[in-house]
Protein backbone atom coordinates (compact mmCIF):
# COMPACT_ATOMS: atom_id res chain seq x y z
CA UNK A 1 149.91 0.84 108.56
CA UNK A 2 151.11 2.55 105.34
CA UNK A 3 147.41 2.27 103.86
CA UNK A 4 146.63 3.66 107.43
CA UNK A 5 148.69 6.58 106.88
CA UNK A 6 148.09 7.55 103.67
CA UNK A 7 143.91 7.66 104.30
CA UNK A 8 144.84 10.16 107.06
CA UNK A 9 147.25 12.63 104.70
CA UNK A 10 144.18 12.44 102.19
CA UNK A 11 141.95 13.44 104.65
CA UNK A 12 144.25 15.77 105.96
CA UNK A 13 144.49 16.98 102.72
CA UNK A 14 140.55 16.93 101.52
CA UNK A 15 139.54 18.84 105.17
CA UNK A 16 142.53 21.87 104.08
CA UNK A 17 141.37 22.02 100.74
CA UNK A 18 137.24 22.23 102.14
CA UNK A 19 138.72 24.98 104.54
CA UNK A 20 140.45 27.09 101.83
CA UNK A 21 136.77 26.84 99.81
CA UNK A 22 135.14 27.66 102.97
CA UNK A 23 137.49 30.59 103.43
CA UNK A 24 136.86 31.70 99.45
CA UNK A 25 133.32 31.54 100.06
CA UNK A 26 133.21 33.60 102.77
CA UNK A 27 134.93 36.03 101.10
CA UNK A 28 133.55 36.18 98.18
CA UNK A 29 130.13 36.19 99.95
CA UNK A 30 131.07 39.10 101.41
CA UNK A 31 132.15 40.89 98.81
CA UNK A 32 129.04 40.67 97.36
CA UNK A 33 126.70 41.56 99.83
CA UNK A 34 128.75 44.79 100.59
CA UNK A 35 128.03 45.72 96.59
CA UNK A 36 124.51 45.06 97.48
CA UNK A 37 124.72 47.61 100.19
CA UNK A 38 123.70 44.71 102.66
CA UNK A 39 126.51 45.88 104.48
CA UNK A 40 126.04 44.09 108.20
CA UNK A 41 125.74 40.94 106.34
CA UNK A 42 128.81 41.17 104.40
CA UNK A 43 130.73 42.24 107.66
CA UNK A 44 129.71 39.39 109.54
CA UNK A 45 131.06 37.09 106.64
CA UNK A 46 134.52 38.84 106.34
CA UNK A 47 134.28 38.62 110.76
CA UNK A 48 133.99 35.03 110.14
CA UNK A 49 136.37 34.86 107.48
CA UNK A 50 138.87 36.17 109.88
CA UNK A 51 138.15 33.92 112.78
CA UNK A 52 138.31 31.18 110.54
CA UNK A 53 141.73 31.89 108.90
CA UNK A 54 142.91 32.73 112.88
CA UNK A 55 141.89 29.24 114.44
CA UNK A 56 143.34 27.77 111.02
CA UNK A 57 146.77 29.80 111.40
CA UNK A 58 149.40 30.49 109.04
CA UNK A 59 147.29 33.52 107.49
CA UNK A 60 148.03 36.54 108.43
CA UNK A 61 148.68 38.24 105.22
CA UNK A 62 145.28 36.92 104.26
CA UNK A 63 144.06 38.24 107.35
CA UNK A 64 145.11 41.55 106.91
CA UNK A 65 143.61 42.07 103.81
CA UNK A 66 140.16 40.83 104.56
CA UNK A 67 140.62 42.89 107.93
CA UNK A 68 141.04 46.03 104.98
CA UNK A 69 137.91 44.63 103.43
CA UNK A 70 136.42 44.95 106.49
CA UNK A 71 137.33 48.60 107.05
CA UNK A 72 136.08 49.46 103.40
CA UNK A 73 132.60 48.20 104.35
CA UNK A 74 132.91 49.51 107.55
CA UNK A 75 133.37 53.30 106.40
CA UNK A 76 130.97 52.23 103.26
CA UNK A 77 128.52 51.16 105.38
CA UNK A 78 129.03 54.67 107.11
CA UNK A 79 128.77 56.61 104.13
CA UNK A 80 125.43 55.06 102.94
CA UNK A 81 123.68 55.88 106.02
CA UNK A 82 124.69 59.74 106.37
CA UNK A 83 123.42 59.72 102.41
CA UNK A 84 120.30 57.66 103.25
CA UNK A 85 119.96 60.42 106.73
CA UNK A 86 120.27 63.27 104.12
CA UNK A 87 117.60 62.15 101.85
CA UNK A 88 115.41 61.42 104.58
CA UNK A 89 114.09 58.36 103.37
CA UNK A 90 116.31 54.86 103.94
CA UNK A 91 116.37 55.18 107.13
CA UNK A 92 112.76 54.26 107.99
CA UNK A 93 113.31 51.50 105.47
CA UNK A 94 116.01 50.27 107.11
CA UNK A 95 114.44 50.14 110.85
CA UNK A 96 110.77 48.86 109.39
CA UNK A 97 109.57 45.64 110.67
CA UNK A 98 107.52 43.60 108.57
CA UNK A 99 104.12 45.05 109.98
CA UNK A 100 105.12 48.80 109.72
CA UNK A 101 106.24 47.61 105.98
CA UNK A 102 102.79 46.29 105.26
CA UNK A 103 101.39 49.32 106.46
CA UNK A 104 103.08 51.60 104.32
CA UNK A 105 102.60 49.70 101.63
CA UNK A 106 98.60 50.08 102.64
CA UNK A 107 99.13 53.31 102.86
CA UNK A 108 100.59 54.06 99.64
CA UNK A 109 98.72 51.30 97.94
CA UNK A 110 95.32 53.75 99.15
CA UNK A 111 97.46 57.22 97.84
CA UNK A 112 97.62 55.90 94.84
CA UNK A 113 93.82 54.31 94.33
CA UNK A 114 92.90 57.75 95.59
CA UNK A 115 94.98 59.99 93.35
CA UNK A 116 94.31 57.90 90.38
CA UNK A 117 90.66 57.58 90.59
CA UNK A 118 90.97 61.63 90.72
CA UNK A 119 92.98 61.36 87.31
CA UNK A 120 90.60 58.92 85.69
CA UNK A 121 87.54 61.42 87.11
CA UNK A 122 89.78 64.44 85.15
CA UNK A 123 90.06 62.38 82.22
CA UNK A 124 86.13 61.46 81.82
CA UNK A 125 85.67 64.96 82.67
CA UNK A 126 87.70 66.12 79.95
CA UNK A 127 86.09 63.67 76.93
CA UNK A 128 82.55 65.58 78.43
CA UNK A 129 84.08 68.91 77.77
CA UNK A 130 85.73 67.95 73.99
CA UNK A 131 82.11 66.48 73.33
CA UNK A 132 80.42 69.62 74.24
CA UNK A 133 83.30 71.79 72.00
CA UNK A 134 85.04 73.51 75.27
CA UNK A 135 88.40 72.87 74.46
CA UNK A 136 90.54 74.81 76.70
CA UNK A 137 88.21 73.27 80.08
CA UNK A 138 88.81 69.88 78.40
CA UNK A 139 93.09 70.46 78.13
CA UNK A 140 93.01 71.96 81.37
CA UNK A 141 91.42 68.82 82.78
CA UNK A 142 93.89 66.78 80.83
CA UNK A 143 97.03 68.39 82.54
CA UNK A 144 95.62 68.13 85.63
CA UNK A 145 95.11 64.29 84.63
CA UNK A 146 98.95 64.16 83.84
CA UNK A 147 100.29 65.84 87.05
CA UNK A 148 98.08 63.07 89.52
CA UNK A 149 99.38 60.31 87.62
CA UNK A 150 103.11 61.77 87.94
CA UNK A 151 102.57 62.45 91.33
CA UNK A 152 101.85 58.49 92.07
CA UNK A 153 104.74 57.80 89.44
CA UNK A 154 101.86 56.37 86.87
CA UNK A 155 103.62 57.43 83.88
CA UNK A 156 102.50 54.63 81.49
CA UNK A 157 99.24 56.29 81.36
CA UNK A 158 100.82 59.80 80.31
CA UNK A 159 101.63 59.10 76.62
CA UNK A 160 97.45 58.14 76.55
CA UNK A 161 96.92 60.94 77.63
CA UNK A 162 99.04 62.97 75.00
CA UNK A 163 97.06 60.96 72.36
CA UNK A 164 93.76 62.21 73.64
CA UNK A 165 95.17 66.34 73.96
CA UNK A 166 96.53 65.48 70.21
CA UNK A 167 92.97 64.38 69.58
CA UNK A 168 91.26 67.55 70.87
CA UNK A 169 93.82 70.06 69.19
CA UNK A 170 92.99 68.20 65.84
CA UNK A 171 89.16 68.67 66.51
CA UNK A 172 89.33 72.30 67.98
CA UNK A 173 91.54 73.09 64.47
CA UNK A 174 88.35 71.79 62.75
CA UNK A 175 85.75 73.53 64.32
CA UNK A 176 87.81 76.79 64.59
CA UNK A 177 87.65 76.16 60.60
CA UNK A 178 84.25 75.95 60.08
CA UNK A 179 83.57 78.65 62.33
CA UNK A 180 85.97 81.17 60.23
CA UNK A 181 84.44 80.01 57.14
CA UNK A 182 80.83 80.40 58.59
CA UNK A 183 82.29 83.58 59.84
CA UNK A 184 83.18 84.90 56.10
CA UNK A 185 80.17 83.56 54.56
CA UNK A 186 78.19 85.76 56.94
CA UNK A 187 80.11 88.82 56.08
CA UNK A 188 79.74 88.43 52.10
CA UNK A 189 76.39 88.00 53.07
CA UNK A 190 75.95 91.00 55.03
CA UNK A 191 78.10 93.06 52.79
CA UNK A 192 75.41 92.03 49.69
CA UNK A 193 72.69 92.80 51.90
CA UNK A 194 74.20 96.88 52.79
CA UNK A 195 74.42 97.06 49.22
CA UNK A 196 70.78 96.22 48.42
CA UNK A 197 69.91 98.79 51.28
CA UNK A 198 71.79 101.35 49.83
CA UNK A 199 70.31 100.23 46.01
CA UNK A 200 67.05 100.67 47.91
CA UNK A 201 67.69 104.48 49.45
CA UNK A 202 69.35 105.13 46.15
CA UNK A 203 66.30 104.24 44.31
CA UNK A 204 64.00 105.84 47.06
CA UNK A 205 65.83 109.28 45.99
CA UNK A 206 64.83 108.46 42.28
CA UNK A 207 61.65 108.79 42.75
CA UNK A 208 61.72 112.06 44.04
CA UNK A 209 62.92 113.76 40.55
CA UNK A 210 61.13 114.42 37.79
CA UNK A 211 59.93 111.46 35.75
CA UNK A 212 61.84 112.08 32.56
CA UNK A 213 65.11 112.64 34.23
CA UNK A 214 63.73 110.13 36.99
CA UNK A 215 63.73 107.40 33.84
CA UNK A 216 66.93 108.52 32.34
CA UNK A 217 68.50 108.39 35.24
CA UNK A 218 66.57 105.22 36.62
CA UNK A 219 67.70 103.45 33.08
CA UNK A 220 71.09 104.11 33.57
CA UNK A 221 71.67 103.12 37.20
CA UNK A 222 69.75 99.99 36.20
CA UNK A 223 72.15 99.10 33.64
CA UNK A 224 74.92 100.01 36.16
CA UNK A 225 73.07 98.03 38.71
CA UNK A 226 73.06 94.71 36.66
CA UNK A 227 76.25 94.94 35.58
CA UNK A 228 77.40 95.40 39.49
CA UNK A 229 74.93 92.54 40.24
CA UNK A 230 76.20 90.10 37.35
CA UNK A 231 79.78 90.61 37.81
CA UNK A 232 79.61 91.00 41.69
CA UNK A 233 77.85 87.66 41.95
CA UNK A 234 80.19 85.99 39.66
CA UNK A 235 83.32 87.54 41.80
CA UNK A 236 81.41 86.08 44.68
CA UNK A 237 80.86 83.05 43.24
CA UNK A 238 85.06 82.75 42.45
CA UNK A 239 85.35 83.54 46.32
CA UNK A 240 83.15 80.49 47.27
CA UNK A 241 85.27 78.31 44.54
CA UNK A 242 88.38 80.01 45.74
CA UNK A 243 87.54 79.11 49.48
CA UNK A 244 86.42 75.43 48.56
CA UNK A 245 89.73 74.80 46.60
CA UNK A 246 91.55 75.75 49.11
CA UNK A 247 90.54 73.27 51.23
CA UNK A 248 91.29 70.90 49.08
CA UNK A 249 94.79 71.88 48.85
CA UNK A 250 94.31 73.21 45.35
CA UNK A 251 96.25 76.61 45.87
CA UNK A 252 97.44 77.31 42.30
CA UNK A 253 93.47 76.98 41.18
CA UNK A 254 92.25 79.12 44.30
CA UNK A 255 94.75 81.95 43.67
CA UNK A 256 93.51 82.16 39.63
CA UNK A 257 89.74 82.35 41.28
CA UNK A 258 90.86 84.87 43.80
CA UNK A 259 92.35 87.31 40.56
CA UNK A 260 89.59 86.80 38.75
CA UNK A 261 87.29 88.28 41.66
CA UNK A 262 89.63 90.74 42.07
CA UNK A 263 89.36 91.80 38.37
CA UNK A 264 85.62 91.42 38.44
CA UNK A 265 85.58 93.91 41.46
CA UNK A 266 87.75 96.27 39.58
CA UNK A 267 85.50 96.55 36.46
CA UNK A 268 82.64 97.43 38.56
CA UNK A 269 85.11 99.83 41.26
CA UNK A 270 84.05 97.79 44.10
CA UNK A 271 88.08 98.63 45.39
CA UNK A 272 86.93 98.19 49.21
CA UNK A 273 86.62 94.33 48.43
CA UNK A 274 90.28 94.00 46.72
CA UNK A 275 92.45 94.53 49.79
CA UNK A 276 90.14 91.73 51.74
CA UNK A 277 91.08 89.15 48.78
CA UNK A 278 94.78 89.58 48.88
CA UNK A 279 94.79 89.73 52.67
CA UNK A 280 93.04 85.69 51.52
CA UNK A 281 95.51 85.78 49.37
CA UNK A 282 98.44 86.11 51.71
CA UNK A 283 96.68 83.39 53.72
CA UNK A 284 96.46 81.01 51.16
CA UNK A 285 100.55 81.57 49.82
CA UNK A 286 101.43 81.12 53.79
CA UNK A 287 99.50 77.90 53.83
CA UNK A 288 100.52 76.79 50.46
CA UNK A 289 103.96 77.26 51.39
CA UNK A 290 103.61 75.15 54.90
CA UNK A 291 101.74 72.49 52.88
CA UNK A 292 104.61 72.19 50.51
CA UNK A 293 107.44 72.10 53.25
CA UNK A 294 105.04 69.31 54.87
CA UNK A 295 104.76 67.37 51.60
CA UNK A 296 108.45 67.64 51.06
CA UNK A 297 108.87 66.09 54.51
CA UNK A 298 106.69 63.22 54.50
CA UNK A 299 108.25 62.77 50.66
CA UNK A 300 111.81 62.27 52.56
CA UNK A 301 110.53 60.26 54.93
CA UNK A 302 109.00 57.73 52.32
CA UNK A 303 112.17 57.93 50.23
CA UNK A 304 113.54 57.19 53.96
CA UNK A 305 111.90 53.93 54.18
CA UNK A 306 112.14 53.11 50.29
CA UNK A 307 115.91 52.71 51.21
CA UNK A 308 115.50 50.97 54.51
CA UNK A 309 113.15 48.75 52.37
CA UNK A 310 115.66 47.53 49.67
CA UNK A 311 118.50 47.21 52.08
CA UNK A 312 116.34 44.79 54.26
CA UNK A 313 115.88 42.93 50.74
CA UNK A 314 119.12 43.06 49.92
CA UNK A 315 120.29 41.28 53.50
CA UNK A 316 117.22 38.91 53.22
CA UNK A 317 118.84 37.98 49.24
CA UNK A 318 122.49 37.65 51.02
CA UNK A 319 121.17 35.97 53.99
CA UNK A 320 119.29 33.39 51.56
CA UNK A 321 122.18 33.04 49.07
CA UNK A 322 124.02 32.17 52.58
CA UNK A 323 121.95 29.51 53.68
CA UNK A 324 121.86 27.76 50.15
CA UNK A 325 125.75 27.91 50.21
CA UNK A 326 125.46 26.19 53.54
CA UNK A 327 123.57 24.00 52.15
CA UNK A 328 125.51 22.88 49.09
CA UNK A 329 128.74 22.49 51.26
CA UNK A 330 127.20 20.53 53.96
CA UNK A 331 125.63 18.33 50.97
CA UNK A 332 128.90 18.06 49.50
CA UNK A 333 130.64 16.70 52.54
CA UNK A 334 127.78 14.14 53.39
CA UNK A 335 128.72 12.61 49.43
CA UNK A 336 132.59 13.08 50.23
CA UNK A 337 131.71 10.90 53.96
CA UNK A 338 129.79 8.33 51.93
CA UNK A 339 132.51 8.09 49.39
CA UNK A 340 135.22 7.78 52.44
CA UNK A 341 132.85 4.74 53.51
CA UNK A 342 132.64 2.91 50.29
């Protein structure tokens, strides 16, 4: 009978202790669903929390404070609808059933092949346009590109995009290069050509004096006209060197070539070319100084990673010098064990 007895007060016992878990569970369930903002859920566990703890008896206090609980999630719940209402959106994901859900996924799933396939089309459409040199159609395209893909939320493929305008600036920098230097070329050119025209009228008007004064006169200018020819072909010549230099980033060397044609010019009073060469002059010191606050940059940055470099090294060394401490202790207490043993 005792035996008896004492199986029933542990059973007793085990059932009020499964109750109290089933109570915390509840709870605790609860709790957790209402964070989740699965608020109905969490409302029918504190409901049956409550009913529980009733039929049980002897909780009230409990009861009341799950009953709060219940208010909390109650007037949370609330509160997350009229925010979902306002933004006009949770709501119809709230009421969808599983078919309307597969539909608007469909739908969106088809928004975005659309839209996309329109960004890809601006994209090819763009690489056609850099190919063919018509840079501002091509970046036009490639915004156009970037706004589709943000408009589906794409935005992985924006950055690719950035690399390709980055591309195109860097090849329209080029050509508009080539094109100013073509552009100057073309001007010497033409200037040396009006020159030789007016040589010709000049010595058109020659002829028409007398022959000994046309001769003394004709000697002279020819002398004149050599010297002009030499030393404006070798000032021309210092441009060309001067331009090709300063491609190369050789600024000190271009500026001496650009003085030099300005002193050439001077000897023969060509003074119309002068102000051109130190407007190239100005150029080049504007550049030189941008090149040199670039060079100073990237110089920092390497010094940057110089530093970075021999701290990793110098963690790697303490790291290793770590390890073979490690290594001597753990070898010195596997003698000390076998001496223990012995």
């Amino acid at each position: 009978m005792k035996n008896s007895k004492d199986f029933n007060n542990n059973n007793s016992e085990r059932s009020e202790d499964n109750t109290l878990e089933q109570l915390f569970i509840l709870i605790k369930k609860g709790i957790q669903l209402v964070d989740l903002n699965r608020f109905i859920e969490g409302i029918n566990y504190y409901k049956n929390a409550i009913k529980l703890m009733k039929n049980i008896g002897g909780f009230e206090n409990e009861v009341e404070k799950v009953e709060k609980l219940l208010d909390e999630a109650s007037n949370k719940q609330e509160q997350y609808l009229q925010k979902v209402e306002q933004e006009s959106e949770v709501i119809e994901k709230v009421i969808l059933t599983k078919e309307e859900q597969l539909a608007e996924f469909e739908r969106k799933r088809k928004k975005e092949e659309a839209i996309s396939a329109e960004a890809y089309n601006l994209l090819e459409k763009g690489s056609i346009l850099v190919q063919s040199n018509q840079f501002d159609q091509s970046l036009e395209k490639y915004m156009l590109a970037i706004e589709k893909f943000k408009e589906i939320n794409w935005l992985t493929e924006i950055p690719k995009i950035h690399i390709l305008i980055k591309e195109l600036n860097e090849k329209k920098e080029v050509i508009l290069r080539q094109w100013e230097a073509k552009m100057k070329e073309e001007r010497m050119r033409q200037e040396i050509i009006e020159k030789e025209k007016e040589f010709l009228m000049q010595r058109q008007d020659f002829r028409k004096m007398s022959a000994e004064m046309k001769k003394h006169k004709f000697d002279i200018f020819q002398q004149q006209k050599k010297k002009e020819e030499k030393l404006s072909s070798e000032a021309y010549d210092l441009l060309g060197e001067a331009s090709n230099l300063e491609e190369k980033n050789q600024f000190n060397e271009a500026l001496e070539k650009y003085q030099h044609a300005i002193e050439k010019f001077k000897e023969i009073n060509w003074d119309t070319e002068i102000p051109k060469i130190n407007q190239l002059i100005k150029e080049l010191k504007d550049k030189q100084k941008k090149y040199l606050e670039f060079f100073i940059k990237e110089k920092e940055k390497i010094l940057q990673l110089k530093a970075q470099l021999e701290k990793s090294k110098e963690i790697e060394q303490i790291k290793e010098e770590f390890l073979q401490k490690t290594f001597i202790d753990k070898d010195k207490e596997k003698k000390l064990k076998e001496l223990k043993k012995e």
